[in-house]
C-alpha atoms as a PDB file:
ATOM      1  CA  UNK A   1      -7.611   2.183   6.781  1.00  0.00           C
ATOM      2  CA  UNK A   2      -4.680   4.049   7.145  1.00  0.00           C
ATOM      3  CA  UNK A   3      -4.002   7.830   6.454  1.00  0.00           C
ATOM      4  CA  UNK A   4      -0.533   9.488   5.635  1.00  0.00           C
ATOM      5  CA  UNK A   5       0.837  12.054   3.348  1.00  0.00           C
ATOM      6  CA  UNK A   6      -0.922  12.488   0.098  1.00  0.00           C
ATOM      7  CA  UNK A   7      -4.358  10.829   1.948  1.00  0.00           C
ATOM      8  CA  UNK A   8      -5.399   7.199   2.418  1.00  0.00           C
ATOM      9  CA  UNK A   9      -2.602   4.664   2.643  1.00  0.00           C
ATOM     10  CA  UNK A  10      -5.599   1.664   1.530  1.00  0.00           C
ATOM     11  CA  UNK A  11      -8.777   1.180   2.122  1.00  0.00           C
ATOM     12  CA  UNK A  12     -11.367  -1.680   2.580  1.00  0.00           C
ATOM     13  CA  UNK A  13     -14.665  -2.308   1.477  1.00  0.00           C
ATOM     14  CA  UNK A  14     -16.982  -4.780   1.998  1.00  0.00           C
ATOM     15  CA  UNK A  15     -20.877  -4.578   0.487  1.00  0.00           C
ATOM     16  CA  UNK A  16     -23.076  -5.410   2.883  1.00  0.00           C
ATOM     17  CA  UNK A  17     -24.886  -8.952   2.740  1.00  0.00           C
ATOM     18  CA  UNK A  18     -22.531  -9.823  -0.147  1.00  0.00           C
ATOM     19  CA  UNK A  19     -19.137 -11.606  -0.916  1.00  0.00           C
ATOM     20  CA  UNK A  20     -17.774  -8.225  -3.017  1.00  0.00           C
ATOM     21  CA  UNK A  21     -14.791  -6.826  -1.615  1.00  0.00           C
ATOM     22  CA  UNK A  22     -13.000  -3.653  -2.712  1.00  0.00           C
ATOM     23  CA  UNK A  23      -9.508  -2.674  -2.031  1.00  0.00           C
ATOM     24  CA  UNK A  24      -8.703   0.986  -2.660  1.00  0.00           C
ATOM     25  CA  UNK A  25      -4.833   1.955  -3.027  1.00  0.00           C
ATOM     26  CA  UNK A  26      -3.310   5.397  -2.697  1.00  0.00           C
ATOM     27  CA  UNK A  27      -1.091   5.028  -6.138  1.00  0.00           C
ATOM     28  CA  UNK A  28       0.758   8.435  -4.594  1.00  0.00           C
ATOM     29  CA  UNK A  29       2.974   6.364  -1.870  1.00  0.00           C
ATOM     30  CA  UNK A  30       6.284   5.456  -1.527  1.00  0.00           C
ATOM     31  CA  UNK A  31       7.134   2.273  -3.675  1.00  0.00           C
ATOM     32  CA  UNK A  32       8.706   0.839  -0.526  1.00  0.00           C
ATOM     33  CA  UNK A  33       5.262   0.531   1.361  1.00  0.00           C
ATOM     34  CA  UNK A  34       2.316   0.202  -1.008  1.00  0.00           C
ATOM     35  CA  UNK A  35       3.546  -3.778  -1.059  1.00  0.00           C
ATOM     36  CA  UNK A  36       2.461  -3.662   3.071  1.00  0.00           C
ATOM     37  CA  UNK A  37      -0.934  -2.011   2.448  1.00  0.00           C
ATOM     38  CA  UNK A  38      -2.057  -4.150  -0.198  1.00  0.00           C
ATOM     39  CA  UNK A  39      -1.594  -6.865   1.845  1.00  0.00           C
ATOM     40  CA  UNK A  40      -2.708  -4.981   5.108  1.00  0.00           C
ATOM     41  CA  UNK A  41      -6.203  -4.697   2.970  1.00  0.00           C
ATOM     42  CA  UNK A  42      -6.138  -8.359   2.175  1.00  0.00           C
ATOM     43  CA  UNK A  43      -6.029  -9.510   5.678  1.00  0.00           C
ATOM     44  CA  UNK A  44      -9.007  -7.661   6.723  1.00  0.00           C
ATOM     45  CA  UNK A  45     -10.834  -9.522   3.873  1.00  0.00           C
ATOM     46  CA  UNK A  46      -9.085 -12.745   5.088  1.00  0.00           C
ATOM     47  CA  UNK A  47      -9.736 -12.808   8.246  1.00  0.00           C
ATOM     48  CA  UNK A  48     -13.446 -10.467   9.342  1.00  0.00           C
ATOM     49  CA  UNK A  49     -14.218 -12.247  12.320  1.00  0.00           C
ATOM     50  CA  UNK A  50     -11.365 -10.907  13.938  1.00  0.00           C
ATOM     51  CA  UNK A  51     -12.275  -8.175  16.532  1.00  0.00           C
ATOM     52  CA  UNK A  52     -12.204  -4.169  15.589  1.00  0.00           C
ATOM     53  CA  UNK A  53      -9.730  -3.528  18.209  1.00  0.00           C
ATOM     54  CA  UNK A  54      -7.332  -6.456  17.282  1.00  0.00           C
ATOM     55  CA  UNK A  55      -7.508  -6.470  13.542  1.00  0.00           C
ATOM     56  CA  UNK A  56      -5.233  -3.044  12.440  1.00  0.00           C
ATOM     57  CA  UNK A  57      -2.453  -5.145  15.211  1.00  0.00           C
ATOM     58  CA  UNK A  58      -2.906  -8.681  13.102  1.00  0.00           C
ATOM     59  CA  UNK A  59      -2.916  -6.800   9.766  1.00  0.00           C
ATOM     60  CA  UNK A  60       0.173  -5.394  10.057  1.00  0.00           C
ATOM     61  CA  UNK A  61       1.308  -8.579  11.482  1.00  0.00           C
ATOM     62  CA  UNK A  62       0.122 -10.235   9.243  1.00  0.00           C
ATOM     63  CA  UNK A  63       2.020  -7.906   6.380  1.00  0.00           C
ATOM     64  CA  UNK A  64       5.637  -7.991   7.370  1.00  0.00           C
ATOM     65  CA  UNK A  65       5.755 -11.527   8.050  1.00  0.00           C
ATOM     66  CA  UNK A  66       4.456 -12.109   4.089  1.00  0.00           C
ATOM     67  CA  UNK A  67       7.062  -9.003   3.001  1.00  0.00           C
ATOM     68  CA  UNK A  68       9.855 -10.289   4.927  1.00  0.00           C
ATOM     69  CA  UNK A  69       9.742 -13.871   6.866  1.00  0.00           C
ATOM     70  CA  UNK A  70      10.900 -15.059  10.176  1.00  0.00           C
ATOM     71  CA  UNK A  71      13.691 -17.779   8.646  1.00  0.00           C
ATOM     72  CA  UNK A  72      14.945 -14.362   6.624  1.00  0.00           C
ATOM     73  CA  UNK A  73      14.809 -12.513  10.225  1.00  0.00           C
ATOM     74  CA  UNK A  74      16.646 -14.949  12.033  1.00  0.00           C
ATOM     75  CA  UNK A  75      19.416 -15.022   9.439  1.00  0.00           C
ATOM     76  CA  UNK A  76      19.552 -11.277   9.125  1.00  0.00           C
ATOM     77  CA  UNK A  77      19.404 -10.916  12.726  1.00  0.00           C
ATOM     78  CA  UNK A  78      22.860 -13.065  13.139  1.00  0.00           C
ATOM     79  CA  UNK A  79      24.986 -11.067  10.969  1.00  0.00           C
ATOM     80  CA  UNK A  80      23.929  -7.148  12.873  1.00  0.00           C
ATOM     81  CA  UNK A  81      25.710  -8.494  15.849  1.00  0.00           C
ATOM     82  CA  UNK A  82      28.978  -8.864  14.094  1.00  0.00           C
ATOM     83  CA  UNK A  83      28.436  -4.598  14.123  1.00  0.00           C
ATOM     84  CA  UNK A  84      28.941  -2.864  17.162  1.00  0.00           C
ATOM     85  CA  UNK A  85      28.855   0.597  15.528  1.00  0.00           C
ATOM     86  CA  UNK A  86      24.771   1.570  15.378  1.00  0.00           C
ATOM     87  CA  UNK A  87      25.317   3.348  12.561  1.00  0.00           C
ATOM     88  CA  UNK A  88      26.472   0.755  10.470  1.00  0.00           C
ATOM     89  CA  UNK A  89      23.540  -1.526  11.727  1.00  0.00           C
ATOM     90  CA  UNK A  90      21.663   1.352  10.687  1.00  0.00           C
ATOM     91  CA  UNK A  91      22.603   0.969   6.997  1.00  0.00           C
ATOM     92  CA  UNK A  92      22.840  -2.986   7.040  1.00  0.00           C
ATOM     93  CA  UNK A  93      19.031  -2.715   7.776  1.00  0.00           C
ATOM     94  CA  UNK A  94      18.132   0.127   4.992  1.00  0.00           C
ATOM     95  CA  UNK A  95      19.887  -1.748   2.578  1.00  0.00           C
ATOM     96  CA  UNK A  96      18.189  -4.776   3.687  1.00  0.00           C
ATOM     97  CA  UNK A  97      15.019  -3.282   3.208  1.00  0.00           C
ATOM     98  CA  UNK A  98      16.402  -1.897  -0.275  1.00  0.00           C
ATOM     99  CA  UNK A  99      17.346  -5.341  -1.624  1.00  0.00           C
ATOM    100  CA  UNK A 100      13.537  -6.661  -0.756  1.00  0.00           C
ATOM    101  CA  UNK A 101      12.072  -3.252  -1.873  1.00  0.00           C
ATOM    102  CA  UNK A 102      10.294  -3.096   0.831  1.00  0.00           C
ATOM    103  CA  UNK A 103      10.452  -0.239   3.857  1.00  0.00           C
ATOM    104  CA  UNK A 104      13.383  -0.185   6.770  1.00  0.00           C
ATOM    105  CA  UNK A 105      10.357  -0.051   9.380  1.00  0.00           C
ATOM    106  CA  UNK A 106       9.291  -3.425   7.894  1.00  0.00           C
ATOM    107  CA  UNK A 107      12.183  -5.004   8.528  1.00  0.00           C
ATOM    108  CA  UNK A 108      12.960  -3.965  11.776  1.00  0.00           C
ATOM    109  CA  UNK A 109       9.887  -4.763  13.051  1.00  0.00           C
ATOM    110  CA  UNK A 110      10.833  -8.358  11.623  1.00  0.00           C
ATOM    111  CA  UNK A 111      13.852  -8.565  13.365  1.00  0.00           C
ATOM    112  CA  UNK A 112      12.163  -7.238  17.085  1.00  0.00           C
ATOM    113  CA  UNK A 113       9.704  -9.916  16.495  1.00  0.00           C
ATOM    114  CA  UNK A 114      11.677 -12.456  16.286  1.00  0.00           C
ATOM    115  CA  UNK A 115      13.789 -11.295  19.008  1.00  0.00           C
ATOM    116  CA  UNK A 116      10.901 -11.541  21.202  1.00  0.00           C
ATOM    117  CA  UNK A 117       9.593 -14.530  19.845  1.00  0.00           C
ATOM    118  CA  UNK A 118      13.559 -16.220  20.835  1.00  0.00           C
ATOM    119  CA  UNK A 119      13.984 -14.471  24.125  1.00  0.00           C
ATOM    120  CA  UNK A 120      17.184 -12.967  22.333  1.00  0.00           C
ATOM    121  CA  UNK A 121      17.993  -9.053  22.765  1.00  0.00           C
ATOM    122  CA  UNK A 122      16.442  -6.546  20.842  1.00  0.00           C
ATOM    123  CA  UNK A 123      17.312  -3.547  19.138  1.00  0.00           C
ATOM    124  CA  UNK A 124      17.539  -0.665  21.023  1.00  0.00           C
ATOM    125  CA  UNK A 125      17.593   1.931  18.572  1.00  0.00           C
ATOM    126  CA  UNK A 126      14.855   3.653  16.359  1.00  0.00           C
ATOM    127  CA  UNK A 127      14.827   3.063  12.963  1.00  0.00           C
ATOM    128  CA  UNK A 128      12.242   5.967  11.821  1.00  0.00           C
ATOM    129  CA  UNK A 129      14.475   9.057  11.871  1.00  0.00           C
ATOM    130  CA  UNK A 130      16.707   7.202   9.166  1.00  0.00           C
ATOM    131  CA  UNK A 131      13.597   5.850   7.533  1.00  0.00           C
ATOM    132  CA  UNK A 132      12.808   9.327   6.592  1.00  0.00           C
ATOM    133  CA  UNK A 133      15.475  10.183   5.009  1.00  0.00           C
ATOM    134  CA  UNK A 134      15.831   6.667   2.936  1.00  0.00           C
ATOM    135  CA  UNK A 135      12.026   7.263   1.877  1.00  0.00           C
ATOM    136  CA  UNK A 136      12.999  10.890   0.553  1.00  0.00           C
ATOM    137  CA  UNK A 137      14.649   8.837  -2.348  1.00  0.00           C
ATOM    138  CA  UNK A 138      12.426   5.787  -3.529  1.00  0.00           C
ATOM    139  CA  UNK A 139       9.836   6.828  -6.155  1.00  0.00           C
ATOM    140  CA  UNK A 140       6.172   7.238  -6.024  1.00  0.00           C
ATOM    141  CA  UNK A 141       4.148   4.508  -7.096  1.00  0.00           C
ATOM    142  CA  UNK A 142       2.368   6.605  -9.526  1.00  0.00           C
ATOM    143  CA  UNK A 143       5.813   7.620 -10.836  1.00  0.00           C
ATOM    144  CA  UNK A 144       6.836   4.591 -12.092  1.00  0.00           C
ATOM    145  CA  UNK A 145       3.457   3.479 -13.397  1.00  0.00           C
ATOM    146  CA  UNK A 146       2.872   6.598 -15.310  1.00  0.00           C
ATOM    147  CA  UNK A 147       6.072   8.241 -15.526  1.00  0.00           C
ATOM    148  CA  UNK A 148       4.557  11.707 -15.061  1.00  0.00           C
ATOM    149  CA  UNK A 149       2.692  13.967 -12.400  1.00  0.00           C
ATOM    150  CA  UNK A 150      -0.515  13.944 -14.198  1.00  0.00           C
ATOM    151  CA  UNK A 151      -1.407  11.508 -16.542  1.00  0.00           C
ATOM    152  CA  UNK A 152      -4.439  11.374 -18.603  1.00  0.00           C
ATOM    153  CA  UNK A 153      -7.129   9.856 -17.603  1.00  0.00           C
ATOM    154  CA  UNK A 154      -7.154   7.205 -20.347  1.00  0.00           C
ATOM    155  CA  UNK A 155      -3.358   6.315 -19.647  1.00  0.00           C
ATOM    156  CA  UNK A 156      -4.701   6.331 -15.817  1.00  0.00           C
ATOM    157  CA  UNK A 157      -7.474   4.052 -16.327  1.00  0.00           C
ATOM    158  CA  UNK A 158      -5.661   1.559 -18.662  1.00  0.00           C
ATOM    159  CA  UNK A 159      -2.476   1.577 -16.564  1.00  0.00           C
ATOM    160  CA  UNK A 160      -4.297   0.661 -13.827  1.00  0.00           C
ATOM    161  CA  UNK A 161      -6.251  -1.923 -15.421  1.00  0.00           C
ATOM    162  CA  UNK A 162      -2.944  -3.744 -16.985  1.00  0.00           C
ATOM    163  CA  UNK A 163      -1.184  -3.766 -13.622  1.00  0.00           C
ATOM    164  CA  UNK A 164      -3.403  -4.522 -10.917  1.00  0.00           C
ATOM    165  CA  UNK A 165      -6.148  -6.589 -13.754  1.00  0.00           C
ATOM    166  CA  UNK A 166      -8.569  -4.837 -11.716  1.00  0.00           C
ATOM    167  CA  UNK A 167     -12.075  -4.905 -12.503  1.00  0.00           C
ATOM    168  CA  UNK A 168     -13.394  -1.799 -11.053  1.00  0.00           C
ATOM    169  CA  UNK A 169     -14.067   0.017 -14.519  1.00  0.00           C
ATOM    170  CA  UNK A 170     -15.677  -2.157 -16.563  1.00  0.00           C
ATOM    171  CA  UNK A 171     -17.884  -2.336 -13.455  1.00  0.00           C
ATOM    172  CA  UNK A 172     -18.356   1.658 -12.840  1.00  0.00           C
ATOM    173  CA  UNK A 173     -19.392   1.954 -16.409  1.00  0.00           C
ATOM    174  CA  UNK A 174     -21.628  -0.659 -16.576  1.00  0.00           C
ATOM    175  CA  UNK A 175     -23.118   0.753 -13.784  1.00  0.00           C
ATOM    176  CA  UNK A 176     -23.114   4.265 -15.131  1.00  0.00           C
ATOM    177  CA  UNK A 177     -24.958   3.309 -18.017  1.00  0.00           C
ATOM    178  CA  UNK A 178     -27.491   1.487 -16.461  1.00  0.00           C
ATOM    179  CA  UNK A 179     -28.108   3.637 -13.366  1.00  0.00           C
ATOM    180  CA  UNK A 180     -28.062   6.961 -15.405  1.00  0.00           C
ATOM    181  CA  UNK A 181     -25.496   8.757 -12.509  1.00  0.00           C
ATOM    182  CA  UNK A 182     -23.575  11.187 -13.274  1.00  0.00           C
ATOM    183  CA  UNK A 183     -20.249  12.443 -12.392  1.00  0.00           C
ATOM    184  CA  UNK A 184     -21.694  14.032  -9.186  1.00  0.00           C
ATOM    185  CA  UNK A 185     -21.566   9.870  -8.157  1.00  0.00           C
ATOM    186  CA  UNK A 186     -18.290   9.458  -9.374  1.00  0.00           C
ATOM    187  CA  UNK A 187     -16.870  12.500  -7.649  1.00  0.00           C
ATOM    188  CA  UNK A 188     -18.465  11.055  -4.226  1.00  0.00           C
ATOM    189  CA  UNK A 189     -17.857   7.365  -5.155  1.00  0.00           C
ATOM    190  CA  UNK A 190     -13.747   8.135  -5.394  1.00  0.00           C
ATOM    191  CA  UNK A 191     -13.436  11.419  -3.313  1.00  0.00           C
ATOM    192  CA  UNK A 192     -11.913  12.886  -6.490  1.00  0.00           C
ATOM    193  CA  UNK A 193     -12.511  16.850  -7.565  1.00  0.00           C
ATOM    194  CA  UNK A 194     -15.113  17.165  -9.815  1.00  0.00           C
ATOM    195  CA  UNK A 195     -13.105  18.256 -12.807  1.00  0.00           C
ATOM    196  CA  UNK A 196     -11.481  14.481 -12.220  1.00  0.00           C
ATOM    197  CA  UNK A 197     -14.460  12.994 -11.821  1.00  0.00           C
ATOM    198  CA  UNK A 198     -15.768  14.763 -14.757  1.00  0.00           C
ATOM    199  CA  UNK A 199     -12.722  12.563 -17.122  1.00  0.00           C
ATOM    200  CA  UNK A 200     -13.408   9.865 -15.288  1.00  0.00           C
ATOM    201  CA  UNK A 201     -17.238   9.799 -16.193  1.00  0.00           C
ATOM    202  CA  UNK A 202     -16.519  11.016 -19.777  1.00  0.00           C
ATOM    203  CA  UNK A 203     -14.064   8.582 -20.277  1.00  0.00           C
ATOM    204  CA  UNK A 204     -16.333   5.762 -18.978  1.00  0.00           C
ATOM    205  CA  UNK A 205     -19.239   6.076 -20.833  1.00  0.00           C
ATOM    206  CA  UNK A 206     -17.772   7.555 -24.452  1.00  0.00           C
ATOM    207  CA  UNK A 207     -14.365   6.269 -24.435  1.00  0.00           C
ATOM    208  CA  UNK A 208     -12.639  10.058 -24.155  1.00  0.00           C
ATOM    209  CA  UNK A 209     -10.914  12.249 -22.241  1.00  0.00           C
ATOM    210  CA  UNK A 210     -13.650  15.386 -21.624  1.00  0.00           C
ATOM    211  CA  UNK A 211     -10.136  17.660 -21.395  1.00  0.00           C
END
């Protein structure tokens, strides 16, 4: 689990004794990072032997080399060091990132890998303060999916459902219906306010929007 602006980054979650695996993602994050912590989530699932102080390292790892391979490092990596400006390496590597949609810190880490990896020289610059500012101007994921702030929670729930053909809601209503909770457990179950949880729960078991 990770934690930024606007909460949680992802989440895992494993039931105990039982193959069932939940991946919770923060639909309020940058466009240009919620590709890295969907698949930071998946290699926890992929890989649980791995130990509790290795696994955020191999995770990550594991993330940028999916989001942005070593052969595409190693050819990227030849054409910065026709650039002897910074700057301009600078922007080479946001619009890098900007091409794969993916974040500048992605991609630099990329390239220091394989630096490392070749015994060739690395970057000696950071990347984040100019990170920030690219960030400032790629869209929220929620933004694109739904276009507004606050959408309703029917266009929240079936968005969600078409994009990411996610299970979870059929599943929390079946389970609502049968277990007689109320939107007390759906408040706790998402860490949602309880006027949210209350159009959630509404919307689950009667098909409606409570608002």
């Amino acid at each position: 689990m990770k934690k930024g602006k606007n909460g949680d980054d992802g989440l895992h979650i494993s039931l105990t004794n039982c193959p069932i695996h939940f991946i919770y993602l923060n639909l309020q994050k940058n466009n240009a990072d919620f590709k890295f912590w969907i698949l930071h989530e998946l290699a926890h699932i992929l890989t649980p032997s791995i130990d509790s102080d290795k696994k955020e390292k191999f995770a990550d790892e594991f993330a940028g080399a999916f989001l942005y391979p070593d052969s595409v490092a190693k050819e990227f990596y030849r054409t910065l060091f026709e650039y002897k400006d910074t700057g301009i390496v600078i922007n080479k590597i946001i619009a890098e990132a900007s091409s794969w949609n993916i974040s500048p810190i992605t991609v630099f880490r990329q390239l220091q890998a394989y630096a490392v990896q070749n015994s060739l020289p690395q970057l000696t610059f950071s990347i984040y303060p100019a990170c920030q500012n690219y960030i400032k101007t790629v869209k929220l994921v929620s933004d694109i999916l739904f276009n507004e702030e606050s959408p309703s929670v029917d266009k929240y729930i079936n968005q969600t459902k078409t994009y990411y053909k996610t299970q979870i809601w059929d599943v929390l209503a079946k389970y609502l219906t049968e277990s007689h909770k109320t939107a007390g457990f759906v408040q706790k179950l998402l860490n949602i306010s309880y006027s949210d949880a209350k159009g959630v729960y509404d919307y689950l078991i009667n098909g409606k929007d409570s608002a």
